[in-house]
PDB file of N, CA and C in Angstrom:
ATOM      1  N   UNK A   1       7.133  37.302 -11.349  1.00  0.00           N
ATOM      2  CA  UNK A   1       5.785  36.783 -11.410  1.00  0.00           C
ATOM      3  C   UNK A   1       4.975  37.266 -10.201  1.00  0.00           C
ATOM      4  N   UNK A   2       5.760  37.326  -9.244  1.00  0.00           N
ATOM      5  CA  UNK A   2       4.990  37.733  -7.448  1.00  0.00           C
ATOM      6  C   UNK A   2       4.545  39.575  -7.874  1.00  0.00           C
ATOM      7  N   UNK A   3       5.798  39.819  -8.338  1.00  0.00           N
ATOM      8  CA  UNK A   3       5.174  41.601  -9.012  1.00  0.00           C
ATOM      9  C   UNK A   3       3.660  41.411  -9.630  1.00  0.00           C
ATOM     10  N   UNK A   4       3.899  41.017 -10.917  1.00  0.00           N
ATOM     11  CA  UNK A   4       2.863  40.717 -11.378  1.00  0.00           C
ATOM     12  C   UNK A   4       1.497  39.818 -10.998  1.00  0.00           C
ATOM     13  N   UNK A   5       1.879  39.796 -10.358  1.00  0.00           N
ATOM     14  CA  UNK A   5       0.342  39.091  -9.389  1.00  0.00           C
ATOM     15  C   UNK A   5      -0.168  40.217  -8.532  1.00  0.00           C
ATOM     16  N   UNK A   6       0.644  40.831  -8.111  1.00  0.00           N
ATOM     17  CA  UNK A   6       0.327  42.094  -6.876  1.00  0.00           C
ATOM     18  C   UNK A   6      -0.575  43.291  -7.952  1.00  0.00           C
ATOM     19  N   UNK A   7       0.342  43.300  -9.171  1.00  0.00           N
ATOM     20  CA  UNK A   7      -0.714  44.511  -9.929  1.00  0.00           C
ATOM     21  C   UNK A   7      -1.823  44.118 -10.285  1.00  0.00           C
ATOM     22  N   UNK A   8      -2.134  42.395 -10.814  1.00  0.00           N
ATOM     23  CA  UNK A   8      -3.448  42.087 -11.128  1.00  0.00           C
ATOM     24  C   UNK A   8      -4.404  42.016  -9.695  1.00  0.00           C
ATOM     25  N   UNK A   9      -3.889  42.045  -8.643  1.00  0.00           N
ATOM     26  CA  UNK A   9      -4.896  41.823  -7.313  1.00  0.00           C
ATOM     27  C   UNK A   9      -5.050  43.193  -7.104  1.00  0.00           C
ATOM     28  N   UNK A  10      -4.007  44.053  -7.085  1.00  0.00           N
ATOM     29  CA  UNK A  10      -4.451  45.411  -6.872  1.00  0.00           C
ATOM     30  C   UNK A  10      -5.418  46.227  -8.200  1.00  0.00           C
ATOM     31  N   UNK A  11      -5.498  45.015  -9.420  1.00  0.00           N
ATOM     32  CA  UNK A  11      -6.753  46.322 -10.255  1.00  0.00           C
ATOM     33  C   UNK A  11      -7.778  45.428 -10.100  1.00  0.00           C
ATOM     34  N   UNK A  12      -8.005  44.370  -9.396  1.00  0.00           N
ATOM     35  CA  UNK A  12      -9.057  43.248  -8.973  1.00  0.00           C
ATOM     36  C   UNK A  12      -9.599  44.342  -7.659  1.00  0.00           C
ATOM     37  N   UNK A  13      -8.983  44.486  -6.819  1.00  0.00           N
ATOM     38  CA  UNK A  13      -9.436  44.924  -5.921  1.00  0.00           C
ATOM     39  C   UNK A  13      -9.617  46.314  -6.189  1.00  0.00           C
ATOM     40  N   UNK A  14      -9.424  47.213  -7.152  1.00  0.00           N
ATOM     41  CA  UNK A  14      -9.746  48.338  -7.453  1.00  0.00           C
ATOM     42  C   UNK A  14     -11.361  48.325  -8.369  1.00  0.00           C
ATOM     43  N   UNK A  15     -11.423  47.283  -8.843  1.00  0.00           N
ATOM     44  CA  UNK A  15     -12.625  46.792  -9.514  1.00  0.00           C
ATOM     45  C   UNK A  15     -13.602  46.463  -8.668  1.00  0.00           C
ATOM     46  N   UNK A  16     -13.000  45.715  -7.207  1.00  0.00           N
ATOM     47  CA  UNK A  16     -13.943  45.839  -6.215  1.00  0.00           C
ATOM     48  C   UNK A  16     -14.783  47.063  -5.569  1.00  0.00           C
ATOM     49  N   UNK A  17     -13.539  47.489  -5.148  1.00  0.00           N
ATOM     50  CA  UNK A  17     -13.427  48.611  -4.420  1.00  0.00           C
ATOM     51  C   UNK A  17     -14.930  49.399  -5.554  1.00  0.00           C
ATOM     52  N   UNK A  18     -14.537  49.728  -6.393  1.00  0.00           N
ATOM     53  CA  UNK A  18     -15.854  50.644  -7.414  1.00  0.00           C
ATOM     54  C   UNK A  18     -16.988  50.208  -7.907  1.00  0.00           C
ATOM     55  N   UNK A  19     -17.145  48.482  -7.333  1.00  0.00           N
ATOM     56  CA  UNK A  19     -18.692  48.022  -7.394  1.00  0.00           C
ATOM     57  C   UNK A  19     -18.322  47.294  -8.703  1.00  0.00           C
ATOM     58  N   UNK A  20     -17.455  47.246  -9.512  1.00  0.00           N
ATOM     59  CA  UNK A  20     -17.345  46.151 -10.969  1.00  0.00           C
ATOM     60  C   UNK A  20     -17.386  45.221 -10.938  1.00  0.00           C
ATOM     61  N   UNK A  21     -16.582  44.506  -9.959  1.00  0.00           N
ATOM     62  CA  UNK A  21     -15.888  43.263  -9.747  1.00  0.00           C
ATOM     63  C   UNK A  21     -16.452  42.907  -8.057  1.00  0.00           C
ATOM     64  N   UNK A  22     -17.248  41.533  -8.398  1.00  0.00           N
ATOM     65  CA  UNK A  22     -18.039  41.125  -6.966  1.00  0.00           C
ATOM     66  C   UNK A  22     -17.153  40.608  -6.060  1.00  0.00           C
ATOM     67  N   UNK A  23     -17.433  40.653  -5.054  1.00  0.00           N
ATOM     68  CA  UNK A  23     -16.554  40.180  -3.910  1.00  0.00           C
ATOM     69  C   UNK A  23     -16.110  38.924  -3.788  1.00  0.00           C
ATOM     70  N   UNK A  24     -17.284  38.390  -3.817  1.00  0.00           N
ATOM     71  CA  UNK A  24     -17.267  36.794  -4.567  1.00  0.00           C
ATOM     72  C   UNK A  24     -16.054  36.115  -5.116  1.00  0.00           C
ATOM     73  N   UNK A  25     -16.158  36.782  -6.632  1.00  0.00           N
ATOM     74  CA  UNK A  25     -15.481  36.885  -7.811  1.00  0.00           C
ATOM     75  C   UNK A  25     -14.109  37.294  -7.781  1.00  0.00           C
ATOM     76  N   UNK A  26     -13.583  38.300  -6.631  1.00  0.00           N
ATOM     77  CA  UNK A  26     -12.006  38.326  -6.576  1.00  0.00           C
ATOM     78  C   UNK A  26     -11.096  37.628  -6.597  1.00  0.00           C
ATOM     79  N   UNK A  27     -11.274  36.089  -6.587  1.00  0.00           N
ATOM     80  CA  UNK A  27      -9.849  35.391  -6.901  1.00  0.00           C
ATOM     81  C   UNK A  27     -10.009  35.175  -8.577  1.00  0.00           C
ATOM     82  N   UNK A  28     -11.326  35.230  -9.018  1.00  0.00           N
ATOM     83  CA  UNK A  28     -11.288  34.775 -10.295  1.00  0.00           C
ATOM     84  C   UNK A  28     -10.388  36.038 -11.426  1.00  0.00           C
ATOM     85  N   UNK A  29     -10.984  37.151 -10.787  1.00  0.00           N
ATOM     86  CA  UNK A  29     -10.869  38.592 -11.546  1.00  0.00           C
ATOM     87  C   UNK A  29      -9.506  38.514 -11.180  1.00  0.00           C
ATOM     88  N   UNK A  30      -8.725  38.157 -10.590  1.00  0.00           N
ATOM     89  CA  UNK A  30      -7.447  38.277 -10.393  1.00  0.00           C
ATOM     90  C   UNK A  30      -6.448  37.768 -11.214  1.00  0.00           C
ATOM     91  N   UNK A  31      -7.088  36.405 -11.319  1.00  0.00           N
ATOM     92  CA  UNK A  31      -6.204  35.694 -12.142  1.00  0.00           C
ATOM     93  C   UNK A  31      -6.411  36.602 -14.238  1.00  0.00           C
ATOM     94  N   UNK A  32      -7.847  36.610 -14.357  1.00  0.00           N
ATOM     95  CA  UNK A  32      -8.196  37.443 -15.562  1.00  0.00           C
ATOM     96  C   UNK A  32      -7.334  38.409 -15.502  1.00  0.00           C
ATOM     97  N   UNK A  33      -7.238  39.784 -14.719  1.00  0.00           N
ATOM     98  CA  UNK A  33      -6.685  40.593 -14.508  1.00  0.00           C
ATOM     99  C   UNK A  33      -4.877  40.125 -15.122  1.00  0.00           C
ATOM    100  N   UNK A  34      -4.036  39.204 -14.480  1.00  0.00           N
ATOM    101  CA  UNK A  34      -2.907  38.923 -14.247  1.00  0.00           C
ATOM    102  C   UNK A  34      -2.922  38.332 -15.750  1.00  0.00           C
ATOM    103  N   UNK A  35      -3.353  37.242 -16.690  1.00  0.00           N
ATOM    104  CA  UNK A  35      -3.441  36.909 -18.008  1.00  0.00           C
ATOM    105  C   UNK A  35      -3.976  37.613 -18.622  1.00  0.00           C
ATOM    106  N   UNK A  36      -4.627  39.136 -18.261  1.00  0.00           N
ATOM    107  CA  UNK A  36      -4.638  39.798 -19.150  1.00  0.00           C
ATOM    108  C   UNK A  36      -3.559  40.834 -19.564  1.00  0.00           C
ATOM    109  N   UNK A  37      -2.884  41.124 -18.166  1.00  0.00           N
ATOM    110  CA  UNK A  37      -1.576  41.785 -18.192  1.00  0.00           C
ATOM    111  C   UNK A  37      -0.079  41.224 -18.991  1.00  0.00           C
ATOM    112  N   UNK A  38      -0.466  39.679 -18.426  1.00  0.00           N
ATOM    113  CA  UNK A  38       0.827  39.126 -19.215  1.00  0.00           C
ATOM    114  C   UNK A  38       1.057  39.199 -20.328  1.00  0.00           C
ATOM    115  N   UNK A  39      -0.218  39.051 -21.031  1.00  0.00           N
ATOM    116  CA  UNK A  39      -0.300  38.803 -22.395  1.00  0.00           C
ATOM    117  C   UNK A  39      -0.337  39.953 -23.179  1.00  0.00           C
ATOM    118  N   UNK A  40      -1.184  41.528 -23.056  1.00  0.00           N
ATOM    119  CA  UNK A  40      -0.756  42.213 -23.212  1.00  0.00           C
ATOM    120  C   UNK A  40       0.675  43.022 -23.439  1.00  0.00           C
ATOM    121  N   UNK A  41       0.997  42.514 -21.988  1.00  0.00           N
ATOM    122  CA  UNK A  41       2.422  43.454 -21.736  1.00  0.00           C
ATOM    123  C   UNK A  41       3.454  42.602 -22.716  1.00  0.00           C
ATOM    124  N   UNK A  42       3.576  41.268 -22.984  1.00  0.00           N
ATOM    125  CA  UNK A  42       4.491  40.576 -23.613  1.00  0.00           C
ATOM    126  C   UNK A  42       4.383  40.870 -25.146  1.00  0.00           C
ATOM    127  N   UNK A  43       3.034  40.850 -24.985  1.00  0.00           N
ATOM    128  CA  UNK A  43       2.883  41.160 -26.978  1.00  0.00           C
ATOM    129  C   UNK A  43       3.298  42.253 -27.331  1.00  0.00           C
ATOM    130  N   UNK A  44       3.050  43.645 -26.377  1.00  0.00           N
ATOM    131  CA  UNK A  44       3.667  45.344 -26.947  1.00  0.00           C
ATOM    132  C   UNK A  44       4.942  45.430 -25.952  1.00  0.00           C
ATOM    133  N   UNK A  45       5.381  45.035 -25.565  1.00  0.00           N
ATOM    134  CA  UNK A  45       6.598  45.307 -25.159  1.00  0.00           C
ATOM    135  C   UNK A  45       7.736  43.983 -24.962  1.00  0.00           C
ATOM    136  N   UNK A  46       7.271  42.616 -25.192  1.00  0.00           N
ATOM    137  CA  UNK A  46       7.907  41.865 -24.498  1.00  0.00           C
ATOM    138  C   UNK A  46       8.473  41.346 -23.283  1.00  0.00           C
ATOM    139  N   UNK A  47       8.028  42.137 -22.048  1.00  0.00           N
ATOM    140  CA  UNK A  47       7.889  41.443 -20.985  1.00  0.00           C
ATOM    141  C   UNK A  47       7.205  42.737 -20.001  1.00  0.00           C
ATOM    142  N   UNK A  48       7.018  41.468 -18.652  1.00  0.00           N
ATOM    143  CA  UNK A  48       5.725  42.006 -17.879  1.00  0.00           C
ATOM    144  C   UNK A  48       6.082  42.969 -17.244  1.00  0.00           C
ATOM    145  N   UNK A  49       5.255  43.605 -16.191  1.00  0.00           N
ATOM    146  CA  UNK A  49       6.271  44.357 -15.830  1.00  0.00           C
ATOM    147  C   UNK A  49       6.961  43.794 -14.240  1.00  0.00           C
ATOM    148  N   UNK A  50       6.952  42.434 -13.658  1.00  0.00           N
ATOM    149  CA  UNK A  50       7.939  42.108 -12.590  1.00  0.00           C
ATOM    150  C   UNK A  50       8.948  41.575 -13.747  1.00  0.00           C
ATOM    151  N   UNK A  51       9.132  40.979 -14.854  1.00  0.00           N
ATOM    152  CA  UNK A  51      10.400  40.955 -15.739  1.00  0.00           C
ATOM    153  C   UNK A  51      11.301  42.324 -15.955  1.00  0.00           C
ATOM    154  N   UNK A  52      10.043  42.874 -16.399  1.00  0.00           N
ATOM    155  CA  UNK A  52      10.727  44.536 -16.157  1.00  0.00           C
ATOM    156  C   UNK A  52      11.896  45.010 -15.560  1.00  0.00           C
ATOM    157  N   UNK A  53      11.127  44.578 -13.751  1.00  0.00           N
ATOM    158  CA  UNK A  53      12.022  45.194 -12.672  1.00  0.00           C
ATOM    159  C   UNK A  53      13.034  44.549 -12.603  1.00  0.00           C
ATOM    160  N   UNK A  54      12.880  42.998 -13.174  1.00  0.00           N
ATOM    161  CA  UNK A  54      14.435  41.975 -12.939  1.00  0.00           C
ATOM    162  C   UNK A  54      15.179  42.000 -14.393  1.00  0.00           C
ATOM    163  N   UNK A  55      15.037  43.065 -15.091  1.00  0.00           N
ATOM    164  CA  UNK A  55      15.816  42.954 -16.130  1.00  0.00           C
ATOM    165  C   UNK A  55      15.666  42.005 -17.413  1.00  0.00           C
ATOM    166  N   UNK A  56      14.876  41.334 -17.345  1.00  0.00           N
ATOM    167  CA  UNK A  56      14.018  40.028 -18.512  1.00  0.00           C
ATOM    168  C   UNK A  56      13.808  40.277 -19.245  1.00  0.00           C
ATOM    169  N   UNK A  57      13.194  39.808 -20.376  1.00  0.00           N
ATOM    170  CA  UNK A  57      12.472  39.535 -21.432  1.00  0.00           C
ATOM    171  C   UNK A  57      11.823  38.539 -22.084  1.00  0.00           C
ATOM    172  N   UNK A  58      10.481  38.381 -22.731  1.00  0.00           N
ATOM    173  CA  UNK A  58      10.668  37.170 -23.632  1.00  0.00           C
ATOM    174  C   UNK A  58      10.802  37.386 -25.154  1.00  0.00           C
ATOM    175  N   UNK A  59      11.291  36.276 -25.729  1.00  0.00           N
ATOM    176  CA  UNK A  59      11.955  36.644 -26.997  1.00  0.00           C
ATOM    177  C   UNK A  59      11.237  35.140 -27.500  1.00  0.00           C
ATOM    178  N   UNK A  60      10.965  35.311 -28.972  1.00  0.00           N
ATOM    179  CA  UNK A  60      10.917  34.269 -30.023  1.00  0.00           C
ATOM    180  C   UNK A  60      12.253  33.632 -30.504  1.00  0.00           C
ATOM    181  N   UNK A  61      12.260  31.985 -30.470  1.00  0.00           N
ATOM    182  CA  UNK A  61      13.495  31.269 -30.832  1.00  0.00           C
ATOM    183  C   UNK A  61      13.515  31.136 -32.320  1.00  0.00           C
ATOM    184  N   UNK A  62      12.251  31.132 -32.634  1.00  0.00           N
ATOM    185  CA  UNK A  62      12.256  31.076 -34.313  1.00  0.00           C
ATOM    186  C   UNK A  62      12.370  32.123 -34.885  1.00  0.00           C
ATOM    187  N   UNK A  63      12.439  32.981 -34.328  1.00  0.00           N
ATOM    188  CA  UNK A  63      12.133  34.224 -35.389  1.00  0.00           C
ATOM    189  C   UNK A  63      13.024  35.512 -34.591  1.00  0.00           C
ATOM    190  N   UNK A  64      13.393  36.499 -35.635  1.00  0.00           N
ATOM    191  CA  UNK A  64      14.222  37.884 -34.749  1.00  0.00           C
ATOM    192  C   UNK A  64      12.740  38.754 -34.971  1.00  0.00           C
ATOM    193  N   UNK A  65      12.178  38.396 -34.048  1.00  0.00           N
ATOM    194  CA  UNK A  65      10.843  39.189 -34.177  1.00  0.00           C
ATOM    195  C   UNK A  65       9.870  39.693 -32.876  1.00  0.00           C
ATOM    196  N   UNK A  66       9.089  40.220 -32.996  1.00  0.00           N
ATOM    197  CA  UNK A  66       8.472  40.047 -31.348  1.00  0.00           C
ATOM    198  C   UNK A  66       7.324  39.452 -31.084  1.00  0.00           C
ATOM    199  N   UNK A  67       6.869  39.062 -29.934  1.00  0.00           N
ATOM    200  CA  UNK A  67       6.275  37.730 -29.932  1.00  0.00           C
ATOM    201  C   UNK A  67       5.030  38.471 -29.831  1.00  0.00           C
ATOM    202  N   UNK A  68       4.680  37.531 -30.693  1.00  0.00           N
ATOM    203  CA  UNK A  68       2.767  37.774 -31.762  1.00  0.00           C
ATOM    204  C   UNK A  68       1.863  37.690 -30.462  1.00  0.00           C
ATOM    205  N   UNK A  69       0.711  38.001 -30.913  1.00  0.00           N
ATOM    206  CA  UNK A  69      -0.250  38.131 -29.302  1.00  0.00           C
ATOM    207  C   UNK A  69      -0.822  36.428 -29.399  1.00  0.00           C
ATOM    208  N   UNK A  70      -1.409  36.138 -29.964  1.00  0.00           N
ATOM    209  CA  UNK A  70      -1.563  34.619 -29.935  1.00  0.00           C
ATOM    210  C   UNK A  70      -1.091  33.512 -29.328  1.00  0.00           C
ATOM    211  N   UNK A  71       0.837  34.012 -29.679  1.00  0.00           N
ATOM    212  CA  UNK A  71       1.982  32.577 -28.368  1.00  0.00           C
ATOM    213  C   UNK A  71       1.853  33.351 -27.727  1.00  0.00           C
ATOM    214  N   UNK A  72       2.075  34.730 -27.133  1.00  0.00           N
ATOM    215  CA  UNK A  72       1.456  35.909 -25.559  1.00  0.00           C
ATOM    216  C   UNK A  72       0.429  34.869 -25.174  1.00  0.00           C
ATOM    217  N   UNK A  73      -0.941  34.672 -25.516  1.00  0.00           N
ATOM    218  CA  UNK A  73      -1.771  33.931 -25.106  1.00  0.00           C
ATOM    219  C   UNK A  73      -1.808  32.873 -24.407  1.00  0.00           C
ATOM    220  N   UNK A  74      -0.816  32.178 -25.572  1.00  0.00           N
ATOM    221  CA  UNK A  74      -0.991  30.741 -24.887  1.00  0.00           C
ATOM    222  C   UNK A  74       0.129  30.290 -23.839  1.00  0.00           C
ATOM    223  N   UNK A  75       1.358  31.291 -23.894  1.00  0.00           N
ATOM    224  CA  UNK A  75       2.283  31.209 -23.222  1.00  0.00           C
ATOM    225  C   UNK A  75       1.640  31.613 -21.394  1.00  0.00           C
ATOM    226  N   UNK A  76       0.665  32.515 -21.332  1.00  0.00           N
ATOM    227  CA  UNK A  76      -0.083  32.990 -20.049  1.00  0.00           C
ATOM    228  C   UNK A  76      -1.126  32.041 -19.474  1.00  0.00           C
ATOM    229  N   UNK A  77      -1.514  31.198 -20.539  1.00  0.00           N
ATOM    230  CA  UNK A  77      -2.382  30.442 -19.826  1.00  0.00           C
ATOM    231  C   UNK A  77      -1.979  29.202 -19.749  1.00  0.00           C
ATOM    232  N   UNK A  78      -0.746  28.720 -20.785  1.00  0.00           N
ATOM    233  CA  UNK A  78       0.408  27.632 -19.785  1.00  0.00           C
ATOM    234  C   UNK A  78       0.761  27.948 -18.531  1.00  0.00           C
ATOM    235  N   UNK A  79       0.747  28.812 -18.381  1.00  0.00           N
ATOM    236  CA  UNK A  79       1.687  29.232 -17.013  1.00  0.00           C
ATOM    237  C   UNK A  79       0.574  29.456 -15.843  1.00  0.00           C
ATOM    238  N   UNK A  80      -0.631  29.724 -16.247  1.00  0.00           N
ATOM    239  CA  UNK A  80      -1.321  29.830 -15.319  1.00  0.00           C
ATOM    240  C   UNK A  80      -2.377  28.207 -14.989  1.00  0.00           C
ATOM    241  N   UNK A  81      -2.008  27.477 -15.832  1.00  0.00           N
ATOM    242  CA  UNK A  81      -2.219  25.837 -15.541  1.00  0.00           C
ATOM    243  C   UNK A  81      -0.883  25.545 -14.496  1.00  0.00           C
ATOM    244  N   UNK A  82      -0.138  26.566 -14.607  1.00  0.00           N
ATOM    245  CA  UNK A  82       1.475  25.862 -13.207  1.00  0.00           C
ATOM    246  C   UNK A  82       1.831  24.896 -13.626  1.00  0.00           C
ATOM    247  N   UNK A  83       1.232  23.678 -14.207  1.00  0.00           N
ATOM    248  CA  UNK A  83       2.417  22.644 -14.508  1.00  0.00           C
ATOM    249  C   UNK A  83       2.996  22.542 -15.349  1.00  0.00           C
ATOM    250  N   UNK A  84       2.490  22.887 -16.530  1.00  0.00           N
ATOM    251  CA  UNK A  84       4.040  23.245 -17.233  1.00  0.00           C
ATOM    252  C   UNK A  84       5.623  24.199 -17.421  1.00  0.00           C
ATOM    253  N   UNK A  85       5.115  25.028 -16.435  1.00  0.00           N
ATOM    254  CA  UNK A  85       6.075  26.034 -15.495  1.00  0.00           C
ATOM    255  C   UNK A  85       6.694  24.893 -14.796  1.00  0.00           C
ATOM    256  N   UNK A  86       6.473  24.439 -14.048  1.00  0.00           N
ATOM    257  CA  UNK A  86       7.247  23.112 -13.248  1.00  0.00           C
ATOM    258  C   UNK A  86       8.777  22.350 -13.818  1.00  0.00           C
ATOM    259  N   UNK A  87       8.176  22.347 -15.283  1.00  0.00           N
ATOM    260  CA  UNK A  87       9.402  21.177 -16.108  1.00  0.00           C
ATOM    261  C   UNK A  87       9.812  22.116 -16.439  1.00  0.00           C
ATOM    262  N   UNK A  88      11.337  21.419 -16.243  1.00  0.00           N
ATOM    263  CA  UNK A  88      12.657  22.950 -17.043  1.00  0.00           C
ATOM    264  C   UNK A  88      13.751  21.949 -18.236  1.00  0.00           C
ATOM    265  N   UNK A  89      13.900  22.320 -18.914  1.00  0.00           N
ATOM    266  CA  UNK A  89      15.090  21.510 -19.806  1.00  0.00           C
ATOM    267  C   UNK A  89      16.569  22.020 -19.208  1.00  0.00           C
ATOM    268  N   UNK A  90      17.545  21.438 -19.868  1.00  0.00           N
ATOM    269  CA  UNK A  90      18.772  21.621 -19.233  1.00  0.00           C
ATOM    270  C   UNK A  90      19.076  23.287 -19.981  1.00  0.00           C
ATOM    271  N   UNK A  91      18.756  23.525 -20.539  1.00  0.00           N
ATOM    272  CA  UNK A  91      18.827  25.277 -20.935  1.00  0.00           C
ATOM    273  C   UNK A  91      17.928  25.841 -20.069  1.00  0.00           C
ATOM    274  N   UNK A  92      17.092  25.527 -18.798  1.00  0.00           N
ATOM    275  CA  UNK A  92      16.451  26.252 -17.993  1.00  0.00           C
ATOM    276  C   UNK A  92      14.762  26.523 -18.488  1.00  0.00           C
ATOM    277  N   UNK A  93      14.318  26.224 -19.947  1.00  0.00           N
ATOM    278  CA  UNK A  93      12.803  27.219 -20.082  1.00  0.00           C
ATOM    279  C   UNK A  93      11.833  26.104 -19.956  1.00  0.00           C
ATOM    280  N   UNK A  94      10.942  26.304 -19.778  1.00  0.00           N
ATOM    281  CA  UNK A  94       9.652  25.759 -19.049  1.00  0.00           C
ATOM    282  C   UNK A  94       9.008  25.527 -19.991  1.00  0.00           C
ATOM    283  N   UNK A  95       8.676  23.954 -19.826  1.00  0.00           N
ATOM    284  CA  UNK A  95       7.820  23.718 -20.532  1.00  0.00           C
ATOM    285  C   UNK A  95       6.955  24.442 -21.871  1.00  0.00           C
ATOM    286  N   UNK A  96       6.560  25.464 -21.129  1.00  0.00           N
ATOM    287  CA  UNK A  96       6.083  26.497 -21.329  1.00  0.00           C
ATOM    288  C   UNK A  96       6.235  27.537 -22.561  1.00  0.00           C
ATOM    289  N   UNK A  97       7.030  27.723 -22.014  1.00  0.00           N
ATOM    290  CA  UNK A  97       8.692  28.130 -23.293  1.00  0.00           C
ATOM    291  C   UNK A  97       8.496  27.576 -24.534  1.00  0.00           C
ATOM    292  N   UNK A  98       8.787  26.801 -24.590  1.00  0.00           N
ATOM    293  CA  UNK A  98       9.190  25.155 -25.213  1.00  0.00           C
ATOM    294  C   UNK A  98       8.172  24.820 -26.141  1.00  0.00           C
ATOM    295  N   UNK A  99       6.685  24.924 -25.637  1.00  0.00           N
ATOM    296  CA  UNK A  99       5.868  25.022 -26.284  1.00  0.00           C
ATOM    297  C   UNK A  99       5.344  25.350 -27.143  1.00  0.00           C
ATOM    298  N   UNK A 100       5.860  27.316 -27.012  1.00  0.00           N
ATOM    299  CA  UNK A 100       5.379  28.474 -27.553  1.00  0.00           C
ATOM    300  C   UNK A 100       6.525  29.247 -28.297  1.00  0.00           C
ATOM    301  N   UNK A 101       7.646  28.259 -28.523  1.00  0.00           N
ATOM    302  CA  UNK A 101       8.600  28.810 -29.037  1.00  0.00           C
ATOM    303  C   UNK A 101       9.126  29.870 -28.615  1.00  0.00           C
ATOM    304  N   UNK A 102       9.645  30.362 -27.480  1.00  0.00           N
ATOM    305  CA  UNK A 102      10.079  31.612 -27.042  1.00  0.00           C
ATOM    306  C   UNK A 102      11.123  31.111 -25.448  1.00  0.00           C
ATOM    307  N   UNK A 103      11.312  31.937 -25.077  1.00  0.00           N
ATOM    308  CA  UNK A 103      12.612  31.981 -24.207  1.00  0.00           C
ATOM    309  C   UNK A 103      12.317  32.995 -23.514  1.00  0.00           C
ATOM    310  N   UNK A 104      13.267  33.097 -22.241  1.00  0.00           N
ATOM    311  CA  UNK A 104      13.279  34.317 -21.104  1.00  0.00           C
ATOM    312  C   UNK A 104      14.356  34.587 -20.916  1.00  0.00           C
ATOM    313  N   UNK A 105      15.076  36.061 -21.758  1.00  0.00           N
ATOM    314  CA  UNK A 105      16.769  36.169 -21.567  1.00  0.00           C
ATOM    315  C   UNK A 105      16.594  37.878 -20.696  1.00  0.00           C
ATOM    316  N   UNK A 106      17.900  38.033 -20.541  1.00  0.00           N
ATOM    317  CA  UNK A 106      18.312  39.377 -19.658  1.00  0.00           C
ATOM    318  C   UNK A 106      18.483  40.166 -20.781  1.00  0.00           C
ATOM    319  N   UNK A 107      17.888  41.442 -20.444  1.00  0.00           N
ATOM    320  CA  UNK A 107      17.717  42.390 -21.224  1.00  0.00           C
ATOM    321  C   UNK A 107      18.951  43.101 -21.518  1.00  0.00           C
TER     322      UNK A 107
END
């Protein structure tokens, strides 16, 4: 997740840097930036890319399928509310998870 925060601040601040994105506005564009990555990257590939580097994935519990852009959606902006990231069940997934029907296994 710390990966993935570093690439959305670094195209926030590349947005700065070229006059797009106001100075102001950089914590906001950051977070946009970072839920736009998650959700993207999870829907065409299934995970972000700091899951990437740790070997992860997310996967659908209901289905042998890959996860639709819609739970991508809502799974990024659970997580970017933080508290449902917080609660874990005794299988480990977050709230979050749990929600959106999907899981985080090793690739």
């Amino acid at each position: 997740m710390a990966a993935d925060w570093l690439v959305a601040y670094g195209l926030a601040g590349l947005g700065t840097a070229l006059g797009v994105v106001p100075l102001a506005l950089l914590d906001t564009a950051v977070l946009v930036f970072w839920f736009i990555l998650g959700t993207v990257a999870v829907w065409l590939f299934g995970f972000t890319p700091g899951q990437f580097m740790l070997g992860l994935m997310v996967v659908c519990v209901d289905r042998p399928a890959p996860v639709r852009l819609g739970r991508a959606a809502l799974r990024a902006a659970l997580i970017a509310t933080v508290i449902p990231a917080l609660f874990v069940d005794a299988d480990g997934r977050g709230l979050h998870d749990r929600l959106t029907g999907t899981a985080v296994l090793r690739r």
